[in-house]
Protein backbone atom coordinates (compact mmCIF):
# COMPACT_ATOMS: atom_id res chain seq x y z
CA UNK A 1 -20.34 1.16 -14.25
CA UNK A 2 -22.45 1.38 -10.98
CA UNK A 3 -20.81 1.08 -8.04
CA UNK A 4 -17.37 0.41 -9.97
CA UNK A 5 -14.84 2.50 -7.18
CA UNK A 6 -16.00 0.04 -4.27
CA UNK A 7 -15.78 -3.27 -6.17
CA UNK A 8 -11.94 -1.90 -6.81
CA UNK A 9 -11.79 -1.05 -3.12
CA UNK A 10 -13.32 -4.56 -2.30
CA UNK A 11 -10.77 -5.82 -4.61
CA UNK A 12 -7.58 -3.64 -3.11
CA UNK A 13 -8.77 -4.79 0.55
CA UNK A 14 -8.77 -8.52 -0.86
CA UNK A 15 -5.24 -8.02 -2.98
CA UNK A 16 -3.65 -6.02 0.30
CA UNK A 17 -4.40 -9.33 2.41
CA UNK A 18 -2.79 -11.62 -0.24
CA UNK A 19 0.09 -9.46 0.13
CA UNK A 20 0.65 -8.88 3.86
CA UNK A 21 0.63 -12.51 3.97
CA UNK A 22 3.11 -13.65 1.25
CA UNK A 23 5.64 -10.42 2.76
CA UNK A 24 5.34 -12.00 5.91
CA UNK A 25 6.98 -15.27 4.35
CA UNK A 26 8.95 -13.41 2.24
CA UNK A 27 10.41 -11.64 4.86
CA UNK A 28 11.12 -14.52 6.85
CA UNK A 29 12.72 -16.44 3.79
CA UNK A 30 14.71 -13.68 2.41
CA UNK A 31 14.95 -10.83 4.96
CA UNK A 32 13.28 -7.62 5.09
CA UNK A 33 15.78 -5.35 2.35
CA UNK A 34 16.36 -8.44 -0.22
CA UNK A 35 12.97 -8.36 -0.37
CA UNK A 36 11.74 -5.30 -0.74
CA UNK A 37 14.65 -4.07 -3.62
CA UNK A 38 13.26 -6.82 -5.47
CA UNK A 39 9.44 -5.78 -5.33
CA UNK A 40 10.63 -2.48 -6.43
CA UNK A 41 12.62 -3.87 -8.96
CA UNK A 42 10.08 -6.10 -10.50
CA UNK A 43 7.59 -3.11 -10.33
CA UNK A 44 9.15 -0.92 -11.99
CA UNK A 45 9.18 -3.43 -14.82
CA UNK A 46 5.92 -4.27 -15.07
CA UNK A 47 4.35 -0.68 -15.07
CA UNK A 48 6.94 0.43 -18.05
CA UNK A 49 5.24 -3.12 -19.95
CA UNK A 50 2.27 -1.47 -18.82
CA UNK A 51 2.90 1.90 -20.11
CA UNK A 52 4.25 0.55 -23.54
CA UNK A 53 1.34 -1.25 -24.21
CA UNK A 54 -0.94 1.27 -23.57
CA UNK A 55 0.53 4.39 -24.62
CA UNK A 56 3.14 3.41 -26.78
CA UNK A 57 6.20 4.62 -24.50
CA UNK A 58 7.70 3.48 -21.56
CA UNK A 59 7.30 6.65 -19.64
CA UNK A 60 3.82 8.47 -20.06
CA UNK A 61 3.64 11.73 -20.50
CA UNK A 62 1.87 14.55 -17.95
CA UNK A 63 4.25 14.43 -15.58
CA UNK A 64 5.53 17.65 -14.64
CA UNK A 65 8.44 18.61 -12.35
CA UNK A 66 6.24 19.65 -9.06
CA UNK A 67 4.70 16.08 -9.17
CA UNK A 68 7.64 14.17 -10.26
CA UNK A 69 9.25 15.31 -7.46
CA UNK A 70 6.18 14.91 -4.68
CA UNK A 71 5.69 11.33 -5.76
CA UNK A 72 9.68 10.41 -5.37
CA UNK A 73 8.45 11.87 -1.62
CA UNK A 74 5.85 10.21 -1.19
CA UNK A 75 7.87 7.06 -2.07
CA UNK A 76 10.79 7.94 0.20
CA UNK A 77 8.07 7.84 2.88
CA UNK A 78 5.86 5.41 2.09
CA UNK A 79 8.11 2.75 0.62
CA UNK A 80 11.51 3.01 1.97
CA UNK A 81 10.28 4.72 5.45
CA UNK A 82 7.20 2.85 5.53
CA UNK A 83 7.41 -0.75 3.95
CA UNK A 84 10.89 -1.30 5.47
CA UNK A 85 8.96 -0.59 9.15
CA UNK A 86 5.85 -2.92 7.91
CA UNK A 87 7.86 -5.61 6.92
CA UNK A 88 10.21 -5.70 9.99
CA UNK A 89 6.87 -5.73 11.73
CA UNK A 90 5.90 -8.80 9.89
CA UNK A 91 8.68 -10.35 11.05
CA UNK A 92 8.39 -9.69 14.63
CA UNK A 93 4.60 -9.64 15.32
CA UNK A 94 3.20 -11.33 11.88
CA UNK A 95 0.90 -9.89 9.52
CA UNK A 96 -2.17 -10.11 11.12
CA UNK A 97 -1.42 -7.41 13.89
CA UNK A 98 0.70 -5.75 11.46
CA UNK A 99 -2.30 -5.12 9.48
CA UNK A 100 -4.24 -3.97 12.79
CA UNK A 101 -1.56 -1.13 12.96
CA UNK A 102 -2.42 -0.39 9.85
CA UNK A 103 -5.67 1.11 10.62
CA UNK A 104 -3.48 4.21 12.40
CA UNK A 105 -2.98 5.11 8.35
CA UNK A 106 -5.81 7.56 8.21
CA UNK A 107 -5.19 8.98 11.38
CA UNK A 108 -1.78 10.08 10.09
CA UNK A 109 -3.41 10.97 6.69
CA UNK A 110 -5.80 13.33 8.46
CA UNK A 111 -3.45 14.85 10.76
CA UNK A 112 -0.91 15.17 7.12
CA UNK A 113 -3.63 16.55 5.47
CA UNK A 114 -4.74 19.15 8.13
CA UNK A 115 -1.11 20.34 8.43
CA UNK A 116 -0.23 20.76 5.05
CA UNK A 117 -3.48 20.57 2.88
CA UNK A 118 -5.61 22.91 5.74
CA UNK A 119 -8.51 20.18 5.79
CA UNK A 120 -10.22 20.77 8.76
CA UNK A 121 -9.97 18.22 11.65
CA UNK A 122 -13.34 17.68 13.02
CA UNK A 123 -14.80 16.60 16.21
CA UNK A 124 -16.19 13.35 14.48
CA UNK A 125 -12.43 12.66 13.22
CA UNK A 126 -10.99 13.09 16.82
CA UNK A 127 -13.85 10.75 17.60
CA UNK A 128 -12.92 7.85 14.64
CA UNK A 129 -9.14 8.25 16.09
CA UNK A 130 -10.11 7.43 19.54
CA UNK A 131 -12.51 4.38 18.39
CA UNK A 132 -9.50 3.32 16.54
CA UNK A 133 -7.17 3.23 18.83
CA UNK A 134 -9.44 1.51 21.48
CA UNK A 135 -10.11 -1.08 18.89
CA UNK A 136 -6.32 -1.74 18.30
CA UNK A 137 -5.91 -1.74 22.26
CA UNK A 138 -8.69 -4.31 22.38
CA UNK A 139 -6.68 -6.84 20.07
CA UNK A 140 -3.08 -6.11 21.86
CA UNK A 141 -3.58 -5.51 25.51
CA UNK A 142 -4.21 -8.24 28.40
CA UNK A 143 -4.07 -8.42 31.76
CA UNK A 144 -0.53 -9.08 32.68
CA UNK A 145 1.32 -10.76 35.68
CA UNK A 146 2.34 -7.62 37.24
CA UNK A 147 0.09 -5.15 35.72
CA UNK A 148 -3.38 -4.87 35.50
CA UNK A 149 -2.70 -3.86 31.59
CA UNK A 150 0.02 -5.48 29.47
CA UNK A 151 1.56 -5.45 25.90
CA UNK A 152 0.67 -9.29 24.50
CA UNK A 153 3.43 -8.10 21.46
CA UNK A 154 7.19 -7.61 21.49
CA UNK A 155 7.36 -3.18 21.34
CA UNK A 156 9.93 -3.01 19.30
CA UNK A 157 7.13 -4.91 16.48
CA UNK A 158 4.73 -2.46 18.23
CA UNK A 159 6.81 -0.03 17.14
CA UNK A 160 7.70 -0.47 14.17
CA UNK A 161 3.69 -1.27 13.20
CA UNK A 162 2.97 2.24 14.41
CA UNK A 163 5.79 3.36 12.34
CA UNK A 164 4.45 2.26 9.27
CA UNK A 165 1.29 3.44 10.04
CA UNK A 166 2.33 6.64 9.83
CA UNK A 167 4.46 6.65 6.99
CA UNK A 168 1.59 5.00 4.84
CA UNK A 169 -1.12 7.94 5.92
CA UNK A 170 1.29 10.60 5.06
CA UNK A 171 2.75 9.06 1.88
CA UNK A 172 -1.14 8.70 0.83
CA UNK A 173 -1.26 12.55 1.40
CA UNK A 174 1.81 13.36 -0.46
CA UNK A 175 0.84 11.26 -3.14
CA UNK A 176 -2.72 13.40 -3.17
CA UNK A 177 -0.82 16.28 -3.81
CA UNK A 178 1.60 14.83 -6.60
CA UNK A 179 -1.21 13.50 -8.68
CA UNK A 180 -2.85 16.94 -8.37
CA UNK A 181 0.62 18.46 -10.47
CA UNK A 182 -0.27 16.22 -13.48
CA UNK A 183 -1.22 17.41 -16.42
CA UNK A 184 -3.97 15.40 -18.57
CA UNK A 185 -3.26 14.90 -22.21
CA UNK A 186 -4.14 12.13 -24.85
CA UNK A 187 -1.58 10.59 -24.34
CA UNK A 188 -1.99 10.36 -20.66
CA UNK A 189 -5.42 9.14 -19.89
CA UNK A 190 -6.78 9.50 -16.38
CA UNK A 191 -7.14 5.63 -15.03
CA UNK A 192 -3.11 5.48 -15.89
CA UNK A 193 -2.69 8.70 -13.78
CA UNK A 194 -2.18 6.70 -10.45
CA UNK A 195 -0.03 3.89 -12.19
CA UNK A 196 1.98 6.69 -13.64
CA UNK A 197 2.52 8.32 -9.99
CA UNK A 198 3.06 4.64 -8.14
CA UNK A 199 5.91 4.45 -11.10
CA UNK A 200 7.64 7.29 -9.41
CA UNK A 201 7.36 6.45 -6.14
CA UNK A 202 9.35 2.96 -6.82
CA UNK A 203 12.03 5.01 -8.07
CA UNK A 204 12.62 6.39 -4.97
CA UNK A 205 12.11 3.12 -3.37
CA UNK A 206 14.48 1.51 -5.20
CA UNK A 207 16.97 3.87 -4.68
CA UNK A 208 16.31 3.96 -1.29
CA UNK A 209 16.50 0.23 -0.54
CA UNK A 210 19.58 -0.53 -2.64
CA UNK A 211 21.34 2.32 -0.56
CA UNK A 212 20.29 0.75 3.03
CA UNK A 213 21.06 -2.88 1.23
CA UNK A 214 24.28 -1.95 0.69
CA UNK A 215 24.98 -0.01 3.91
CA UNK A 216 23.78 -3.06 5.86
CA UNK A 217 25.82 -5.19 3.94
CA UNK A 218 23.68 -7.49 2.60
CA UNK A 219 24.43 -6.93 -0.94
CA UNK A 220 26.20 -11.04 -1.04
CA UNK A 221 22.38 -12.20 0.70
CA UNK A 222 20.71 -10.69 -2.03
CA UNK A 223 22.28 -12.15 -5.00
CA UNK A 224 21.89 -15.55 -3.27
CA UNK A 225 18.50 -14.87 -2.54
CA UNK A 226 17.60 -14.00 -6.74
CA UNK A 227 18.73 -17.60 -7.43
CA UNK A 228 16.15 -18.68 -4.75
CA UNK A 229 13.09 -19.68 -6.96
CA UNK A 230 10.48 -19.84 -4.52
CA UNK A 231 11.63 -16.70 -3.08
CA UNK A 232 11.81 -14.99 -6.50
CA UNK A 233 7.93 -16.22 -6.75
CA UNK A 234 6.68 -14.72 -3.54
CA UNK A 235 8.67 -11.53 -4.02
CA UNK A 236 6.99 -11.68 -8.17
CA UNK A 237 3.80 -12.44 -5.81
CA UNK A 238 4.18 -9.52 -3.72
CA UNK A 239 4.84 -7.17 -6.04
CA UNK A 240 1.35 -8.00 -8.13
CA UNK A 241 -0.98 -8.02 -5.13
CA UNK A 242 1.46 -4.55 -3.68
CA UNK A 243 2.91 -2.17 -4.85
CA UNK A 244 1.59 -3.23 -8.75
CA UNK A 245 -2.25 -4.03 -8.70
CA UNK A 246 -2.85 -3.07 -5.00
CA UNK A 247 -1.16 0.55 -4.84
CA UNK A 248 -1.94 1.35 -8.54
CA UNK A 249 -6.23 0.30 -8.09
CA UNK A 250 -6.08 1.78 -4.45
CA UNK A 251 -5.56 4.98 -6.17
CA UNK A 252 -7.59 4.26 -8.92
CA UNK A 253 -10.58 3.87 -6.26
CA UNK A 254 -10.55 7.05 -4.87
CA UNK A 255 -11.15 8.40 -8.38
CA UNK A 256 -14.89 6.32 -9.16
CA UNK A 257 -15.99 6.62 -5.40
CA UNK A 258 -15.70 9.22 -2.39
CA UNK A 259 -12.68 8.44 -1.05
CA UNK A 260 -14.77 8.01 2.18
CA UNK A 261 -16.26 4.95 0.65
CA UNK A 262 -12.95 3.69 -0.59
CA UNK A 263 -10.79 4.28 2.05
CA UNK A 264 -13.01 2.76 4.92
CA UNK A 265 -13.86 -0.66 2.16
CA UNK A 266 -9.49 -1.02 1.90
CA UNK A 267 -9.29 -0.83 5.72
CA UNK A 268 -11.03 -4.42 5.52
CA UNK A 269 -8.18 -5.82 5.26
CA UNK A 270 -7.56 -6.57 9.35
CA UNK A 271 -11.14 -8.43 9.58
CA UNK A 272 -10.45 -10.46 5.85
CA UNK A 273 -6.84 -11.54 7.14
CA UNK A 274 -8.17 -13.82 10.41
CA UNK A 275 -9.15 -16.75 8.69
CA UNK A 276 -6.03 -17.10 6.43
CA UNK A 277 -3.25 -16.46 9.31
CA UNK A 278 -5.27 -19.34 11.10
CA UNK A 279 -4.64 -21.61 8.26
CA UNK A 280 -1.40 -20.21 7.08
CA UNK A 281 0.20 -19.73 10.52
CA UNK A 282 -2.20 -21.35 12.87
CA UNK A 283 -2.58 -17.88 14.32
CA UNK A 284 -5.10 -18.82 17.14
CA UNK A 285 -8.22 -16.43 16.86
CA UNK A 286 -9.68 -14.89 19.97
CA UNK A 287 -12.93 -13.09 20.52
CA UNK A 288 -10.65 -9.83 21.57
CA UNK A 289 -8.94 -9.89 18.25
CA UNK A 290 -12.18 -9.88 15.94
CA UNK A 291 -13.97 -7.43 18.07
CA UNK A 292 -10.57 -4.98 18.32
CA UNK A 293 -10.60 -5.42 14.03
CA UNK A 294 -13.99 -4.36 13.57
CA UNK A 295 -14.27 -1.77 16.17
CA UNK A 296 -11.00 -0.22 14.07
CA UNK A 297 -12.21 -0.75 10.86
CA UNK A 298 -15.71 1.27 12.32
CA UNK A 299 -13.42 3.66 13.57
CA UNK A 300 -11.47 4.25 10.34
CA UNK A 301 -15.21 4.54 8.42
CA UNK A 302 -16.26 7.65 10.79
CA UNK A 303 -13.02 9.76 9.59
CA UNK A 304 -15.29 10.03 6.31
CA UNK A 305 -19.01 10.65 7.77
């Protein structure tokens, strides 16, 4: 189908909105861990009703050891690194600028990706970072009593945002390099490849949240919070629009389209998510915040030119 990888990436961008803004209530509800160990949870179930309906078993085959064990990285980083930074960032600055961080991701790819993967890092991609980051600064700095620039967020949200940030571009990068390990068979087709890899990497999430649950203590909250209904629907929520249908497609994109294409349609998310934190959260919406999302959005689309 014509033009089939950007529709998904149209989609993702569309699915990663609904989900930054149901984790920001989530979080709030239930708290940051609780939350996330259920995603995971709920996850991993529906990808192994997934796999049994399309293959038969509940764990595909192709997976070899070298990727097996780069996606259980990549989830270590991305997930349990990562979402627990997002999420905490949620909390203390909301979703909207959370999601403005979140343009940093293919800055941290690229840099990943020339470390480890020897892609070159070109003038034009120096350039993108820059625009980037100026967009970010537009949305987040002011002129402040004392200063002629000042932080309008709390830095520890700041933080955490950049954190995440991070954690997401090099978890993409690690996930690159797991999927490369599979091998194809007939009984592992390649659209399941990336739902197959995502799989993995809530293992390690899992694993990894249920370990800082239970170091934090908050084992007690989270069996209270299961019997929480509405909670159990926004982390069910979550999970479809996340790490489900939102991680799964965003990886499915990159195989119909350039992953130019793809990557710079996902990073829509910032501009999409005004108009629903105004109604949601009567977020107020300023001139500096929609021209600091698109000017990072154009910056993340000239890392691909």
């Amino acid at each position: 189908m014509t033009y089939l990888g950007e529709m998904i990436s149209i989609g993702v961008a569309f699915s990663w909105t609904a989900t930054a803004l149901l984790s920001e209530f989530g979080s709030k509800r239930m708290g940051n861990l609780t939350l996330n160990v259920m995603r995971m949870s709920l996850a991993l179930v529906l990808s192994l009703v997934l796999f049994y309906l399309t293959t038969g078993s509940l764990v595909p085959g192709g997976v070899t050891g070298e990727a097996c064990g780069w996606m259980l990285l990549s989830g270590f980083v991305g997930y349990v690194i990562g979402d627990f930074c997002l999420f905490q960032c949620y909390i203390i600055i909301g979703s909207r600028f959370g999601q403005l961080f979140m343009t940093l991701a293919p800055v941290s790819a690229a840099l990943m990706a020339w470390v480890t993967l020897g892609q070159r890092l070109t003038l034009m991609s120096i350039i993108a970072m820059l625009i980037t980051l100026s967009g970010i600064g537009i949305s987040v700095l002011g002129r402040g009593e004392h200063h002629r620039v000042s932080l309008k967020l709390p830095l520890n949200g700041v933080l955490y945002a950049v954190g995440a940030a991070m954690c997401q571009g090099v978890g993409l990068v690690l996930s690159k390099i797991g999927m490369d390990h599979y091998e194809y068979s007939p009984d592992m087709p390649g659209w399941l490849v990336p739902f197959s890899a995502n799989f993995y990497r809530c293992v390690a999430g899992i694993i990894g949240f249920s370990i800082l649950l239970y170091l934090r203590g908050e084992v007690t909250h989270f069996r209270s919070a299961v019997r929480d209904r509405k909670g159990f629907a926004v982390a069910l929520a979550t999970t479809l629009f996340g790490p489900f249908i939102g991680v799964g497609f965003s990886l499915m994109a990159v195989q119909y389209t350039a992953a130019g294409i793809a990557s710079t349609l996902m990073a829509m998310t910032p501009i999409i998510i005004l108009l629903p934190s105004y109604w949601l959260f009567h977020e107020k919406i300023t001139w500096r915040a929609v021209v600091g999302a698109i000017i990072s959005v154009a910056g993340v689309s000239l890392f691909f030119q």
